[in-house]
Protein backbone atom coordinates (compact mmCIF):
# COMPACT_ATOMS: atom_id res chain seq x y z
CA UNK A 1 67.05 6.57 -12.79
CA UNK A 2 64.80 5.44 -15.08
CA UNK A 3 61.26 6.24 -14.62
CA UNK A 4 59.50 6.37 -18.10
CA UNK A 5 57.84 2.80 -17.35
CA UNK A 6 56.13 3.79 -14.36
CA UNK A 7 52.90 4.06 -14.85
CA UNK A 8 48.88 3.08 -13.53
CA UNK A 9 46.55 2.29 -15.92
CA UNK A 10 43.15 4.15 -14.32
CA UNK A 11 39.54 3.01 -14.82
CA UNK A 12 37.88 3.16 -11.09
CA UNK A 13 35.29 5.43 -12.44
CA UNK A 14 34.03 7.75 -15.16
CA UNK A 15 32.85 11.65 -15.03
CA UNK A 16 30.02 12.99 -17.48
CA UNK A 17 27.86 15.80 -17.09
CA UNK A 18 25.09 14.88 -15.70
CA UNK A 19 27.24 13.61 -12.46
CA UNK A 20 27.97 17.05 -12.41
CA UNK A 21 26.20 19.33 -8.99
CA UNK A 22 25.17 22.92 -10.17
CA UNK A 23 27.82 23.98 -8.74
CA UNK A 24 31.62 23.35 -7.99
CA UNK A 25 31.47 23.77 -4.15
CA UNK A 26 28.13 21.50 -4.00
CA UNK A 27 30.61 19.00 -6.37
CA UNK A 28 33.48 19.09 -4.25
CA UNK A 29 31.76 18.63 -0.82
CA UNK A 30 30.41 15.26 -2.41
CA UNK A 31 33.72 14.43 -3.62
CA UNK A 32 35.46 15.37 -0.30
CA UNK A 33 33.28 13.22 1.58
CA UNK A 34 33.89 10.18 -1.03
CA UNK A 35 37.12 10.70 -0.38
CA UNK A 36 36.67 10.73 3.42
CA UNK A 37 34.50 7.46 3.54
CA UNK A 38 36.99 5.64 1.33
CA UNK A 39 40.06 6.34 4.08
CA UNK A 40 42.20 8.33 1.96
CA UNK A 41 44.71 10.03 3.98
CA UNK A 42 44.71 13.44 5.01
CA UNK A 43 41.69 13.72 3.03
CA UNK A 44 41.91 17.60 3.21
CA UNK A 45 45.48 18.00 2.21
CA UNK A 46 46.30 20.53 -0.57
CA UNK A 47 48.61 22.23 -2.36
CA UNK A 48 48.96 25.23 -2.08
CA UNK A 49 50.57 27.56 -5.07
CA UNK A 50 51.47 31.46 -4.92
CA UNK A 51 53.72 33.74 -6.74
CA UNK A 52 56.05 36.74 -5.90
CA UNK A 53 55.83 39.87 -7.80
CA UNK A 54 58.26 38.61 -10.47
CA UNK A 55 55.98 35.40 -11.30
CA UNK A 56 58.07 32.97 -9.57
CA UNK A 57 56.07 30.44 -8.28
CA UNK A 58 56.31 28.23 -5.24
CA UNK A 59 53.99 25.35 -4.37
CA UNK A 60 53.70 23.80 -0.38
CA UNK A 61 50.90 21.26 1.15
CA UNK A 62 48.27 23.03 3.24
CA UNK A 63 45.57 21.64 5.01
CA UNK A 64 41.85 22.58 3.94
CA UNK A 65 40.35 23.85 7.04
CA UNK A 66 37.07 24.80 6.21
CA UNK A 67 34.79 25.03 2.68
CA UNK A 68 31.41 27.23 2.16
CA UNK A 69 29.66 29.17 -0.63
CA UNK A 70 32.30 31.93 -0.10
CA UNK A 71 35.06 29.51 -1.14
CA UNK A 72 38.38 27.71 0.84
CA UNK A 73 39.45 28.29 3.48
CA UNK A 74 43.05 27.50 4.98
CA UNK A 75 45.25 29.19 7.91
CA UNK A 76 48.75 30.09 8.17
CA UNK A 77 51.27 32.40 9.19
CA UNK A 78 50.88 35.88 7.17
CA UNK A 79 54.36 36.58 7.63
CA UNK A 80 55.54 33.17 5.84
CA UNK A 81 56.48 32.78 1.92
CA UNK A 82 53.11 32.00 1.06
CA UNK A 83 51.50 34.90 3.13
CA UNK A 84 53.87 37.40 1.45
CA UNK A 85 53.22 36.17 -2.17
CA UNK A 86 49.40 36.83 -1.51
CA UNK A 87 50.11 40.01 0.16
CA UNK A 88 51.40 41.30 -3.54
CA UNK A 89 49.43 38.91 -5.57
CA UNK A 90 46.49 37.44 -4.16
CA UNK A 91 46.08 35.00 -7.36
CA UNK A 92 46.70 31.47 -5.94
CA UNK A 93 45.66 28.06 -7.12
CA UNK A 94 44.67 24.91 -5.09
CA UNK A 95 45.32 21.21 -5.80
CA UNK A 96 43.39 18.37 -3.96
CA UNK A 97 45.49 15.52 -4.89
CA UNK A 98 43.27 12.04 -4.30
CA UNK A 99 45.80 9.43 -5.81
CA UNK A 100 43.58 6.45 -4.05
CA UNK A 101 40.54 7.17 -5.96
CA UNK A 102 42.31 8.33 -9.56
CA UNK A 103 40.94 11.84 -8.98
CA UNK A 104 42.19 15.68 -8.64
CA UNK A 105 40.79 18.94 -8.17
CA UNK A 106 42.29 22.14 -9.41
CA UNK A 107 41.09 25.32 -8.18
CA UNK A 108 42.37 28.67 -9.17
CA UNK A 109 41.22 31.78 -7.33
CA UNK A 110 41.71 35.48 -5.44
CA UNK A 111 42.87 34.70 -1.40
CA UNK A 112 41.33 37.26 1.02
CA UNK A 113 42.48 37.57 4.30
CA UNK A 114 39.69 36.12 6.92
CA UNK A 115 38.65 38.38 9.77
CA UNK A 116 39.73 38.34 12.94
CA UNK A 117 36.46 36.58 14.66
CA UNK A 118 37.04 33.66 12.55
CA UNK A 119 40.87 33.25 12.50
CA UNK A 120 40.61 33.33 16.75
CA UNK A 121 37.95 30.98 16.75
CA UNK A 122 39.60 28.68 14.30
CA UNK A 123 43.15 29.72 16.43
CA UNK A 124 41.57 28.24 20.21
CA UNK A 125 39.72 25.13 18.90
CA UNK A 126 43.62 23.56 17.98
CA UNK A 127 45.40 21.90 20.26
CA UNK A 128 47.58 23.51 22.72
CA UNK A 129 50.80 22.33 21.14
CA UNK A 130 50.16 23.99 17.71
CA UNK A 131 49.09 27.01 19.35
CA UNK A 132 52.13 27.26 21.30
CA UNK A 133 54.51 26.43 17.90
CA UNK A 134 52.53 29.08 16.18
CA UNK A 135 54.19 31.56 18.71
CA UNK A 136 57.39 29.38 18.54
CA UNK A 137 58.01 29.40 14.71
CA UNK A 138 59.04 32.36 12.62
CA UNK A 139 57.40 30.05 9.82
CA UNK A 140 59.75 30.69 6.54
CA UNK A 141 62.88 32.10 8.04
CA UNK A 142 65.96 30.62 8.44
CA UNK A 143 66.88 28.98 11.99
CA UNK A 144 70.08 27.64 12.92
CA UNK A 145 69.49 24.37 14.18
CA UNK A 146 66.61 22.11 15.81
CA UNK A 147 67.99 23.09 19.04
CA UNK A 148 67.09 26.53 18.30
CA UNK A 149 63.73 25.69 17.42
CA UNK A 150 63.24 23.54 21.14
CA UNK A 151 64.55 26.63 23.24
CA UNK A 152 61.75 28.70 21.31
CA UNK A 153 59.14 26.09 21.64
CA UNK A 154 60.24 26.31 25.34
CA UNK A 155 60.42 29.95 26.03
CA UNK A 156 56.92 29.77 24.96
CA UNK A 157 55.68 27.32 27.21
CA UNK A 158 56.82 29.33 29.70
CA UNK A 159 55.44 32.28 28.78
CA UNK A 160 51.81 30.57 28.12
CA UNK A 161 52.11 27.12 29.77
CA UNK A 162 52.63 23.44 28.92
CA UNK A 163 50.33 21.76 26.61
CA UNK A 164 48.34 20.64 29.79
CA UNK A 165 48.13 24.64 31.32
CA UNK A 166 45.10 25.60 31.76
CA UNK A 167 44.45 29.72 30.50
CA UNK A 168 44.20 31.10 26.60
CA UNK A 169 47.15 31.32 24.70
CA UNK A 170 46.75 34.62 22.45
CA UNK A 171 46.36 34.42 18.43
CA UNK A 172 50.05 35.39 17.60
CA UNK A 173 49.83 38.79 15.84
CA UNK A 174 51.08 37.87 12.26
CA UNK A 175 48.72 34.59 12.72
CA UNK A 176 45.59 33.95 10.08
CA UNK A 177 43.98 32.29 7.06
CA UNK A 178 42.44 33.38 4.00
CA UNK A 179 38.97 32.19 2.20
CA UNK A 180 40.14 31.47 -2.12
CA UNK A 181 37.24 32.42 -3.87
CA UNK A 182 37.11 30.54 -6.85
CA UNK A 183 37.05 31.31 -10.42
CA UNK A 184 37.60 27.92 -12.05
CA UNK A 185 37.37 24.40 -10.68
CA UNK A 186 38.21 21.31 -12.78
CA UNK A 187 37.29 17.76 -11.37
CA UNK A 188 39.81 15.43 -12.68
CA UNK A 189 38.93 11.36 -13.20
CA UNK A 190 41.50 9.54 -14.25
CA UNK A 191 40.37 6.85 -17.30
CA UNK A 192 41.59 3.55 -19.06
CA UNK A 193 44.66 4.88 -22.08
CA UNK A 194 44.78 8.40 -20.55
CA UNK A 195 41.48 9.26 -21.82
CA UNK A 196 40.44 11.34 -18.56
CA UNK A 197 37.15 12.74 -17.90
CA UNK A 198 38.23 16.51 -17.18
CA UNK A 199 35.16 18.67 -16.37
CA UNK A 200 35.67 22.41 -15.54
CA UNK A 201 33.39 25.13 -13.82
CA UNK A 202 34.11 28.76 -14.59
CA UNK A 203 32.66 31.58 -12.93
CA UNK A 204 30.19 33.59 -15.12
CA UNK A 205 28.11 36.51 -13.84
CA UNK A 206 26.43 35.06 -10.82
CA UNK A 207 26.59 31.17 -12.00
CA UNK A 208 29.13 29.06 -13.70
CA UNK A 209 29.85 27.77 -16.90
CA UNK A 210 30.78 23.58 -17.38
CA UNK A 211 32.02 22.42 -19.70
CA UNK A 212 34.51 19.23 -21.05
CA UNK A 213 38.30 19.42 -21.87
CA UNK A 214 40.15 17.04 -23.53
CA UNK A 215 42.92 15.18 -20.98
């Protein structure tokens, strides 16, 4: 396969300083809600990357769940891939891919676990369904068919009730999220003969440093 002619030229917009908010979580939120109000879909999809203790990386698409001062924030199994790799290195990065509007942002951060008041509040406002498959999936290991997977999802329901019970199905125990703190954000525009506007926030002190990089 041949795929060296396959190619967009970009030129929806430009990025210059003075777009720029004073800082990269003010920036974002603007761009998120562009990004929102122009349809693109699953708006708050990520990816997610980690590595093991020998550097090998691994990359898998997350959903951003919520985004403050303190940084992003994201839930997951602890006991998956991903929640092992931050368990020994808590280095991630974060990529918000928005093909539709010729933009990406690149974060790359320290994960901290989130406390248990906000990963059971965030746990009971899901739906019933992915509350029981939390309980159902032993998220990363290997399973030996989709049957298997059913008779789990089913044990479960009987154990906690259908997706129309009524009563509170518990946060599983390896169940949670982290909050990435960021260190560097780049906001990525794509321009007309690969020119792109790349423009970069890095943590310094208590403020942030911006500045321009060539694309």
């Amino acid at each position: 396969m041949d795929l060296s002619g396959l190619r967009e030229e970009y030129g929806r917009d430009g990025l210059d300083l003075p777009d720029l908010a004073a800082d990269p979580i003010a920036m974002f939120e603007r761009w998120l809600q562009q990004a929102i109000a122009s349809g693109v879909h699953e708006p708050n999809a990520m990816v997610v990357a980690t590595a093991d203790a020998d550097a090998r990386p691994s990359s898998r698409m997350v959903l951003l769940k919520g985004v403050d001062p303190g940084g992003f924030v994201f839930f997951t199994n602890h006991a998956s891939r991903k929640g092992e790799e931050l368990a020994t290195n808590a280095q991630c990065a974060l990529l918000f891919p928005w093909h539709p509007l010729e933009r990406q942002v690149r974060v790359e951060g320290v994960a901290t676990p989130l406390g248990a008041d906000e990963v059971e509040a965030y746990f009971h406002s899901r739906p019933r369904g992915a509350q029981l498959g939390a309980w159902a999936s032993a998220q990363s290991r290997p399973v030996a068919s989709r049957a298997e997977l059913a008779a789990a999802y089913a044990s479960v329901q009987e154990r906690f009730g259908a997706e129309d019970a009524d009563g509170v199905v518990p946060v599983p125990p390896d169940w949670g999220g982290y909050r990435v703190r960021p260190e560097v954000v780049e906001f990525w525009q794509g321009r007309p003969g690969r020119m792109h506007d790349r423009m970069v926030y890095r943590r310094e002190g208590d403020g942030w440093r911006v500045e321009r990089l060539a694309p």
